[in-house]
Protein backbone atom coordinates (compact mmCIF):
# COMPACT_ATOMS: atom_id res chain seq x y z
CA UNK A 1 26.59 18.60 9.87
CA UNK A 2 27.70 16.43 6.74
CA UNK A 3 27.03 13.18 9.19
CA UNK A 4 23.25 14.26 9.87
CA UNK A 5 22.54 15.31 5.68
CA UNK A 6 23.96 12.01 5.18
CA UNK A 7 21.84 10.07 7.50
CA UNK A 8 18.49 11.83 6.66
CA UNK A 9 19.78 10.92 2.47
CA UNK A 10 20.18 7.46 3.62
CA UNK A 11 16.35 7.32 5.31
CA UNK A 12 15.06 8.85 2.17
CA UNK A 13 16.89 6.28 0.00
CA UNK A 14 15.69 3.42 2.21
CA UNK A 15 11.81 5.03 1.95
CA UNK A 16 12.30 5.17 -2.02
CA UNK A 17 13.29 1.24 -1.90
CA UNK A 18 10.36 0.62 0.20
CA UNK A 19 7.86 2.34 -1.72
CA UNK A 20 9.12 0.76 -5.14
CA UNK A 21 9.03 -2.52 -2.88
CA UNK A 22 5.43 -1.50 -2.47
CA UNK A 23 4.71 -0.52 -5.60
CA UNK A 24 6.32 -3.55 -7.72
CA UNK A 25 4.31 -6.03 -5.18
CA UNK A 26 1.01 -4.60 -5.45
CA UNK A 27 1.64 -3.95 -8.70
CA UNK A 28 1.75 -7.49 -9.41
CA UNK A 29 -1.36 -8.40 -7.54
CA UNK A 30 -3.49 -5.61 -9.03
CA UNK A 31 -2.03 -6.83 -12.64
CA UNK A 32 -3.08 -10.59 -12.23
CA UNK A 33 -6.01 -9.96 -10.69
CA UNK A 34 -7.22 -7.82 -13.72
CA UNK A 35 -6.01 -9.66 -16.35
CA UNK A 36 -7.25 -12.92 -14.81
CA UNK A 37 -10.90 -11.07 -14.07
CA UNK A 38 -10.95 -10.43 -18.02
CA UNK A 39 -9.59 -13.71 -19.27
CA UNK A 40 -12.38 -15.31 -16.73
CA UNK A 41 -15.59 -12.88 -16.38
CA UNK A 42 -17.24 -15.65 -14.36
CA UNK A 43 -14.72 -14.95 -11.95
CA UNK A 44 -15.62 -11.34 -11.78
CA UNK A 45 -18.58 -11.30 -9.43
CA UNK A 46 -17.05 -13.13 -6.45
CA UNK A 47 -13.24 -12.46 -6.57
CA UNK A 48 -10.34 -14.24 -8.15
CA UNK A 49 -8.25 -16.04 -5.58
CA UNK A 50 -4.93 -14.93 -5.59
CA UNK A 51 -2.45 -15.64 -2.39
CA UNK A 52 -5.11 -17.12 -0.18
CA UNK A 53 -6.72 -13.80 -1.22
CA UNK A 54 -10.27 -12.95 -3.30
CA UNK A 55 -9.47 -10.14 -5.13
CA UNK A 56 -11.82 -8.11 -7.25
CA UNK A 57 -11.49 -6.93 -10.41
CA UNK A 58 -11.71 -3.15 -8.44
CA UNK A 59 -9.17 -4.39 -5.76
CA UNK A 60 -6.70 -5.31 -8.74
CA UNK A 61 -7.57 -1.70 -10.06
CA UNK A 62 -6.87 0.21 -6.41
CA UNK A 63 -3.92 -2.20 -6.44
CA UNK A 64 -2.57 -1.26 -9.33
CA UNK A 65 -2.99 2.60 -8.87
CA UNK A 66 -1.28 2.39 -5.77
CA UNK A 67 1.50 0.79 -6.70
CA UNK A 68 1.75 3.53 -10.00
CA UNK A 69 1.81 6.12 -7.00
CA UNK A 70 3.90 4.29 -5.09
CA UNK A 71 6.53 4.28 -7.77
CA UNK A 72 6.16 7.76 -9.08
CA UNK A 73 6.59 9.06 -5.47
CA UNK A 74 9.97 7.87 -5.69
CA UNK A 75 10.80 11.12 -7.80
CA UNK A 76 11.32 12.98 -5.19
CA UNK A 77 11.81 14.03 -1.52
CA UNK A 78 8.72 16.14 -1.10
CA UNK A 79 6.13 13.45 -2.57
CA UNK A 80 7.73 10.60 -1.24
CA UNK A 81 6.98 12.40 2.33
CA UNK A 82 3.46 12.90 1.12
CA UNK A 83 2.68 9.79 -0.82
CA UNK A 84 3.49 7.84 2.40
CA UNK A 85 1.50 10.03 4.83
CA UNK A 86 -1.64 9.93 2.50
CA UNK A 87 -1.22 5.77 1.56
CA UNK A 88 -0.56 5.69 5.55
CA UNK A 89 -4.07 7.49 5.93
CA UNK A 90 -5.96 5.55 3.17
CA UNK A 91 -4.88 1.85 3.90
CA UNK A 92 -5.36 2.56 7.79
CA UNK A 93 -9.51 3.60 6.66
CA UNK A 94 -9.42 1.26 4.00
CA UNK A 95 -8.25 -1.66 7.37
CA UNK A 96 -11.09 -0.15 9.50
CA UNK A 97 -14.02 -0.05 7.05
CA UNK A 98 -12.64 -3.47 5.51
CA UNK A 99 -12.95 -4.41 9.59
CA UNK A 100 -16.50 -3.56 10.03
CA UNK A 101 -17.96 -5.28 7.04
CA UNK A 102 -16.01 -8.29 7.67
CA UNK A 103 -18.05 -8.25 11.11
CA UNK A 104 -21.10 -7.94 9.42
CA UNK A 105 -20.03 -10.64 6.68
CA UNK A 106 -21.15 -8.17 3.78
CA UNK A 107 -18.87 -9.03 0.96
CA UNK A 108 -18.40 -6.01 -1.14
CA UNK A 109 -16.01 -4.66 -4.13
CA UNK A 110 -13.26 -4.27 -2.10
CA UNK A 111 -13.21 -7.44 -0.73
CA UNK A 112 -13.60 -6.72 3.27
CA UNK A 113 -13.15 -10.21 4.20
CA UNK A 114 -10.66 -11.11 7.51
CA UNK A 115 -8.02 -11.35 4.99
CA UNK A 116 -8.42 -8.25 2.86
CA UNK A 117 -8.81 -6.27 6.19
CA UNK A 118 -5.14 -8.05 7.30
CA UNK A 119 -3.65 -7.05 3.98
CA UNK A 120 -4.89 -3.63 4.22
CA UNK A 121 -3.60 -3.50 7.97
CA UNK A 122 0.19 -4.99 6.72
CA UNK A 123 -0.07 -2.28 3.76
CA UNK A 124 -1.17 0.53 6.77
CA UNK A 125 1.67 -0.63 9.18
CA UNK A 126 4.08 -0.52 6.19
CA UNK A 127 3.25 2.82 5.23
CA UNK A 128 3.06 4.29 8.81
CA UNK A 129 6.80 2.57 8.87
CA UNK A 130 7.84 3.88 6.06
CA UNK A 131 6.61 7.88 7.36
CA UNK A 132 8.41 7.23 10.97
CA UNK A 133 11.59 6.18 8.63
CA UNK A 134 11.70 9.84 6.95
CA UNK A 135 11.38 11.52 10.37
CA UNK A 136 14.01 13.74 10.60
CA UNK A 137 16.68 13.17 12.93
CA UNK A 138 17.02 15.54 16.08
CA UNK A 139 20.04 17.71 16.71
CA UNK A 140 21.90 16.58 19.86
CA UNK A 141 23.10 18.71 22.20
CA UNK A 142 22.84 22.70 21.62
């Protein structure tokens, strides 16, 4: 019994060291791209690129309430279960609808260009990586 607690503590502590991973990185992209969007207004309009990226100043803000969550889900057991399942959930419709306007080539707030929709796809995967890690392990045998 002790061997099983131990190896679902161990998945939870990797999933709080992912999501912090999360949350510092994003955290960092939302931050420049804000304070670079006020520092350069003319920037504003079309994106500031960042990391072969164009973010927008609302991108940096989405960014950078994410990566709040992210952290703060790190608290505990029960909202790191459901901060991944819901950032899982957004990011994978944030990929999709990111998809579709890229095909259209409409620009909009949130960037949906081919690279924001990859970025939102690697932030989906992670998440959806992330909830499979804090799957709880199976009882063998009886």
């Amino acid at each position: 019994m002790g061997s099983r607690e131990a190896r679902v503590n161990s998945r939870f502590r990797i999933a709080h060291l992912a999501l912090l991973a999360q949350g510092l990185v994003t955290g960092v992209l939302g931050g420049i791209a804000l304070a670079w969007s006020m520092a350069n207004p003319g920037f504003a309009n079309e994106g500031i690129p960042i990391f072969g990226l164009t973010v927008t100043p609302l991108q940096g803000g989405v960014f950078l309430v994410g990566a709040a969550l992210a952290v703060l889900a790190c608290l505990a057991r029960w909202t790191t279960v459901a901060f991944s399942a819901t950032a899982a959930t957004g990011w994978t419709a944030l990929a999709i609808v990111s998809g579709v306007e890229a095909a259209r080539h409409l620009p909009g707030v949130l960037g949906f260009d081919p690279r924001d929709t990859l970025l939102y796809a690697v932030l989906a995967a992670y998440n959806i990586a992330v909830c499979i890690a804090l799957v709880p392990t199976r009882r063998r045998g009886k």
